[in-house]
PDB file of N, CA and C in Angstrom:
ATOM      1  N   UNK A   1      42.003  63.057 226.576  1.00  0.00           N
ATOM      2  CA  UNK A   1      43.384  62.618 226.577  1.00  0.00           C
ATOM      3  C   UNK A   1      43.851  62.280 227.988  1.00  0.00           C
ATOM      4  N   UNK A   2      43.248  62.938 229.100  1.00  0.00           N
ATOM      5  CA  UNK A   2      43.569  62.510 230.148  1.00  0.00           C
ATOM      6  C   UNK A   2      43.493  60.961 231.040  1.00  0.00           C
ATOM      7  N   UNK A   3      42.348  60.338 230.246  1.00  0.00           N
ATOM      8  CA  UNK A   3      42.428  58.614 230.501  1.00  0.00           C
ATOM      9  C   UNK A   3      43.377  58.288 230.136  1.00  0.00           C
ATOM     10  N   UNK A   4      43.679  58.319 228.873  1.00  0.00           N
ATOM     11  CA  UNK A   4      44.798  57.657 228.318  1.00  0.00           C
ATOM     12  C   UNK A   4      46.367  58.080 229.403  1.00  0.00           C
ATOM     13  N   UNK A   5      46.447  59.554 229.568  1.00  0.00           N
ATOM     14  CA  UNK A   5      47.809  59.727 230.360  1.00  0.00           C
ATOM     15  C   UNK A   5      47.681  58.972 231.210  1.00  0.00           C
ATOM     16  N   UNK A   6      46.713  58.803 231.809  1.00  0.00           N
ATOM     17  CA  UNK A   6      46.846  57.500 233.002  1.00  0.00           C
ATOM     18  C   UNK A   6      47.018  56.061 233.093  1.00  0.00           C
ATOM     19  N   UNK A   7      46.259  55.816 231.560  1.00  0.00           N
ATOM     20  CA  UNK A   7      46.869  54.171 231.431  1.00  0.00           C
ATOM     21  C   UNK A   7      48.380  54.098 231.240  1.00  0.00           C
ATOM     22  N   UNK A   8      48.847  55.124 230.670  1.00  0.00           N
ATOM     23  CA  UNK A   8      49.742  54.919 230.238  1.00  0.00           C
ATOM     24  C   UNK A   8      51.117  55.344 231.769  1.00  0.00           C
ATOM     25  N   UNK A   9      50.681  56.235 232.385  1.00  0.00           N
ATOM     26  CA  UNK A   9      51.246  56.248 233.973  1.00  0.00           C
ATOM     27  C   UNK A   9      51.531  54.832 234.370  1.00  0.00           C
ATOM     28  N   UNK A  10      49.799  54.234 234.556  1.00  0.00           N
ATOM     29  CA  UNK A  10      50.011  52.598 235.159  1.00  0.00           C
ATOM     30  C   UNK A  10      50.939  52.068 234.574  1.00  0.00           C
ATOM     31  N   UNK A  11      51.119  51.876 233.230  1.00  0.00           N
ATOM     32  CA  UNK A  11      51.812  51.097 232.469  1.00  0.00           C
ATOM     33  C   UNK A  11      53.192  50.988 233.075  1.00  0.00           C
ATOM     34  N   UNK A  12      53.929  52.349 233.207  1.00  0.00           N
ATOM     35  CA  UNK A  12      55.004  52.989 233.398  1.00  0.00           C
ATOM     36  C   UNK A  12      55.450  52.235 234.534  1.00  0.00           C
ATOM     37  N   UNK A  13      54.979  52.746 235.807  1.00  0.00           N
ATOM     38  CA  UNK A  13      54.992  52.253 237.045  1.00  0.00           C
ATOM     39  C   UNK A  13      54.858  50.569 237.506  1.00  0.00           C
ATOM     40  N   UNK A  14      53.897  50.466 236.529  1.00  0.00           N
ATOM     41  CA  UNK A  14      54.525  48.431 236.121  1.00  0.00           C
ATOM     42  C   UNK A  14      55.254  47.956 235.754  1.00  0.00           C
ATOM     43  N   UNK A  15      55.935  48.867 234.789  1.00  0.00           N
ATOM     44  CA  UNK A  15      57.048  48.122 234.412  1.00  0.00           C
ATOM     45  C   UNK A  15      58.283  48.610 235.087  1.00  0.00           C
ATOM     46  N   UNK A  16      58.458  49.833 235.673  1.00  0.00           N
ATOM     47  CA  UNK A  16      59.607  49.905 237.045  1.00  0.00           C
ATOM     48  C   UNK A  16      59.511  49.003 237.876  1.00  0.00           C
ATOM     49  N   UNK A  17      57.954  48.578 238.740  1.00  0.00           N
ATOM     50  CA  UNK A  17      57.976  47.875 239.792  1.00  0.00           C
ATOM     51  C   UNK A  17      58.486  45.843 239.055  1.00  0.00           C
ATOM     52  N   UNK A  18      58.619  45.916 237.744  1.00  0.00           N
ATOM     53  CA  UNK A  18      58.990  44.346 237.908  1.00  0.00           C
ATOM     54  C   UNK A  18      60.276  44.712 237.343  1.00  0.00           C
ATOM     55  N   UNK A  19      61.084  45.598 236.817  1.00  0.00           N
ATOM     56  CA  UNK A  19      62.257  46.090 236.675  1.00  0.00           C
ATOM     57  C   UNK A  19      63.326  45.530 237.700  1.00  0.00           C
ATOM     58  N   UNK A  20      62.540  46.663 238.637  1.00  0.00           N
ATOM     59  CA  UNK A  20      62.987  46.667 240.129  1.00  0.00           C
ATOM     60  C   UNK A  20      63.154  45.282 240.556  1.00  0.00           C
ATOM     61  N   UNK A  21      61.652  44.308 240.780  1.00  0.00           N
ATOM     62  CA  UNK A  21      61.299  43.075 241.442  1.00  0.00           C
ATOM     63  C   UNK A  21      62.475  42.338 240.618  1.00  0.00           C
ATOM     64  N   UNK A  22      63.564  42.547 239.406  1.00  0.00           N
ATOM     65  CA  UNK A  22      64.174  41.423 238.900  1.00  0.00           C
ATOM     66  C   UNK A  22      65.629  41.713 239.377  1.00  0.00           C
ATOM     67  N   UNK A  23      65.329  43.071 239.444  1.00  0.00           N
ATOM     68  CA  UNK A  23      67.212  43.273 240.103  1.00  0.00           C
ATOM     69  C   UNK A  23      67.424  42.923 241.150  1.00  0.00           C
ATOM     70  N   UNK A  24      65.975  42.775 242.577  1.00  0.00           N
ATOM     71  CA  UNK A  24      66.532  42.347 243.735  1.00  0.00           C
ATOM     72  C   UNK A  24      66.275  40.951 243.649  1.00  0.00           C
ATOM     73  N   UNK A  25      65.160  40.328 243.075  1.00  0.00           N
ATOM     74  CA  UNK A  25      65.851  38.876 242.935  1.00  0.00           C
ATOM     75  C   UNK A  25      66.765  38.314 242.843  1.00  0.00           C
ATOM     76  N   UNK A  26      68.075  39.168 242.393  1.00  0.00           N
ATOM     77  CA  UNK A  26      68.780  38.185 241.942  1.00  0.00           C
ATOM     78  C   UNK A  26      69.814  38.539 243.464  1.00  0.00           C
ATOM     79  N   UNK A  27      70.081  39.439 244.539  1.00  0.00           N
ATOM     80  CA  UNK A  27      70.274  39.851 246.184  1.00  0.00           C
ATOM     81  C   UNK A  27      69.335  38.900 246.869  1.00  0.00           C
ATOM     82  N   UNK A  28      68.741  39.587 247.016  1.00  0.00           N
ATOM     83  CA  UNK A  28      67.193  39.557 248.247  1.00  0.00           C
ATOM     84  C   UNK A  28      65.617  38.789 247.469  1.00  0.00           C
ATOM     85  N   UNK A  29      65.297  37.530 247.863  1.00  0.00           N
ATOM     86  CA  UNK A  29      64.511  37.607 246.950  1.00  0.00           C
ATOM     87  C   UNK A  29      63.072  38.001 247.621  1.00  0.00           C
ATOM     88  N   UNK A  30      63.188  38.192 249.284  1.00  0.00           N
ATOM     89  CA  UNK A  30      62.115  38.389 250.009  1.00  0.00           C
ATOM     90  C   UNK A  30      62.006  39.821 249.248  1.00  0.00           C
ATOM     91  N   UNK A  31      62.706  40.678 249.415  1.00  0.00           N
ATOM     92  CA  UNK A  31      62.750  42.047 248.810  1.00  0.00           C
ATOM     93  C   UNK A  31      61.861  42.049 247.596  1.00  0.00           C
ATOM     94  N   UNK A  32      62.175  41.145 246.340  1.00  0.00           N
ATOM     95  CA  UNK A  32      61.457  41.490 245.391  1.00  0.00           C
ATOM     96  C   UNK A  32      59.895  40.732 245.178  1.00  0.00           C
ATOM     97  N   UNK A  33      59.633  40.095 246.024  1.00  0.00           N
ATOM     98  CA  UNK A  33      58.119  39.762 246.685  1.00  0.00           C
ATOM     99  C   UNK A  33      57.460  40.639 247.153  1.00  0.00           C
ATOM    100  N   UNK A  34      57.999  41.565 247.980  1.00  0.00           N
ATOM    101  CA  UNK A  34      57.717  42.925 248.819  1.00  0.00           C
ATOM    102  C   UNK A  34      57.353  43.892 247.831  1.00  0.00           C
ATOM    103  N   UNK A  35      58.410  44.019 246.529  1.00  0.00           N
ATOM    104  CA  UNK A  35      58.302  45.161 245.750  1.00  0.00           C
ATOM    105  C   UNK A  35      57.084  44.905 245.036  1.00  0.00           C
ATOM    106  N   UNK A  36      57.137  43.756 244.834  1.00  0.00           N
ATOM    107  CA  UNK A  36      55.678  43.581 243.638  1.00  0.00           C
ATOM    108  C   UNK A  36      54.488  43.294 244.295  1.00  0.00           C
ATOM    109  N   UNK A  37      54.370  42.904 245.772  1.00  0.00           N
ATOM    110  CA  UNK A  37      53.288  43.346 246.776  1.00  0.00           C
ATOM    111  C   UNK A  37      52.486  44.845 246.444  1.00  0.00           C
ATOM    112  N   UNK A  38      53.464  45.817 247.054  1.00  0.00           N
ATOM    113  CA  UNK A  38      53.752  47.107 247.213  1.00  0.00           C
ATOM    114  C   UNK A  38      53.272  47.753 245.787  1.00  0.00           C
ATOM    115  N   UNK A  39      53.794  47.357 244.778  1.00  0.00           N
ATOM    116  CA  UNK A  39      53.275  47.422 243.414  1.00  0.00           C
ATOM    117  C   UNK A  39      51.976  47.370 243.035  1.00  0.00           C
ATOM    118  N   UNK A  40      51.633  46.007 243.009  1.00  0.00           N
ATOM    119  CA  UNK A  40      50.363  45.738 243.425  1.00  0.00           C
ATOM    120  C   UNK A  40      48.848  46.656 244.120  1.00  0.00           C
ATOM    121  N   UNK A  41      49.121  46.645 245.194  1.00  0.00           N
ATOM    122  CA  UNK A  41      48.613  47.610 245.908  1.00  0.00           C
ATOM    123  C   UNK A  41      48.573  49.230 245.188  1.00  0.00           C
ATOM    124  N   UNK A  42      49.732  49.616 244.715  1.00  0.00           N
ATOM    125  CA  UNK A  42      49.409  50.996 244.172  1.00  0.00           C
ATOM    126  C   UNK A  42      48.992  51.078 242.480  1.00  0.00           C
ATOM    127  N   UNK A  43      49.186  49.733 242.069  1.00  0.00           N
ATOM    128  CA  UNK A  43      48.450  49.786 240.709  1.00  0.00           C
ATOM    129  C   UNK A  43      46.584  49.896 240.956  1.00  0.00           C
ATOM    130  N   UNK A  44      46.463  49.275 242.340  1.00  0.00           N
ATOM    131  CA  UNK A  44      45.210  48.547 242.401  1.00  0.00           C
ATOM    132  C   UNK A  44      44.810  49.972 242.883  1.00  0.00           C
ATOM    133  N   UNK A  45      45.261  50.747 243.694  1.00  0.00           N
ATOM    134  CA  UNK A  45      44.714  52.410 244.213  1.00  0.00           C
ATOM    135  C   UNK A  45      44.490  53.333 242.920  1.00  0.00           C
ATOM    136  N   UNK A  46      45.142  53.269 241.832  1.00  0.00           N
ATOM    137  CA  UNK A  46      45.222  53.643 240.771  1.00  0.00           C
ATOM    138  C   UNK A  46      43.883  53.507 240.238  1.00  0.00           C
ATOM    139  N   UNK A  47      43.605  52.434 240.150  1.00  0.00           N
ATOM    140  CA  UNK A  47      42.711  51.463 239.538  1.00  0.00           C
ATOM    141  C   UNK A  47      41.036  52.006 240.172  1.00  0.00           C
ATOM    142  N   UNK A  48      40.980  51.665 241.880  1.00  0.00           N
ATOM    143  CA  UNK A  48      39.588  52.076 242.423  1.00  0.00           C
ATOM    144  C   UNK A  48      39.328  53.901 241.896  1.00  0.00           C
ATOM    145  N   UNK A  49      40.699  54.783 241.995  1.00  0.00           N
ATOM    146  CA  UNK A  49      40.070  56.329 241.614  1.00  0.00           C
ATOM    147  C   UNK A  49      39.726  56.076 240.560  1.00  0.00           C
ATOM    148  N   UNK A  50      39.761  55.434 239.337  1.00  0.00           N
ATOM    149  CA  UNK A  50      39.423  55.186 237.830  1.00  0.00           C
ATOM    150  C   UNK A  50      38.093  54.914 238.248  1.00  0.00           C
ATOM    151  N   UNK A  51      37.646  53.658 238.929  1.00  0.00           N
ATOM    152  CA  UNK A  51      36.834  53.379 238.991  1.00  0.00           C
ATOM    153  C   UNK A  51      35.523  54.012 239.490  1.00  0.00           C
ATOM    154  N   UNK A  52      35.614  54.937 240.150  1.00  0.00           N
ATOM    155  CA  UNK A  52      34.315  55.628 240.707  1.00  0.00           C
ATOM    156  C   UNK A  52      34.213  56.595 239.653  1.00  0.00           C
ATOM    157  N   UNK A  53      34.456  56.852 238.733  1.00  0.00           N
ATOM    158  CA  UNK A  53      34.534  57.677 237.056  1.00  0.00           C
ATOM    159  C   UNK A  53      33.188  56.697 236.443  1.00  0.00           C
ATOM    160  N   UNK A  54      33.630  55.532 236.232  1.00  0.00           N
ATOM    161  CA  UNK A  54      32.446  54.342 235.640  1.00  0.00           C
ATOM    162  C   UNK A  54      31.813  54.170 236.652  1.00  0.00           C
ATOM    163  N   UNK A  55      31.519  54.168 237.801  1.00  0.00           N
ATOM    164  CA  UNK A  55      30.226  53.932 238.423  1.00  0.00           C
ATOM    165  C   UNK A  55      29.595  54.798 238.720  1.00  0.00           C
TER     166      UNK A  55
END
């Protein structure tokens, strides 16, 4: 059950970070480029600890 809590973490945290990325679009839009950068990056850190599990 513990894979799954984690897809489902990512999931979570994706959908705050474009939440987020739509409220400052409509202020700042450098801001919400930044957020989904930033996003990015910690989905993808998420992603490599998964990954040394399968390799």
């Amino acid at each position: 059950m513990g894979q799954y809590d984690s897809m489902v973490n990512i999931a979570i945290i994706g959908v705050v970070i474009v939440l987020l990325a739509i409220i400052f679009k409509k202020t700042k839009e450098e801001f919400a480029i930044l957020i989904s950068i930033a996003g990015c990056f910690l989905i993808f850190s998420f992603g490599i600890s998964k990954l040394q599990i399968i390799v």
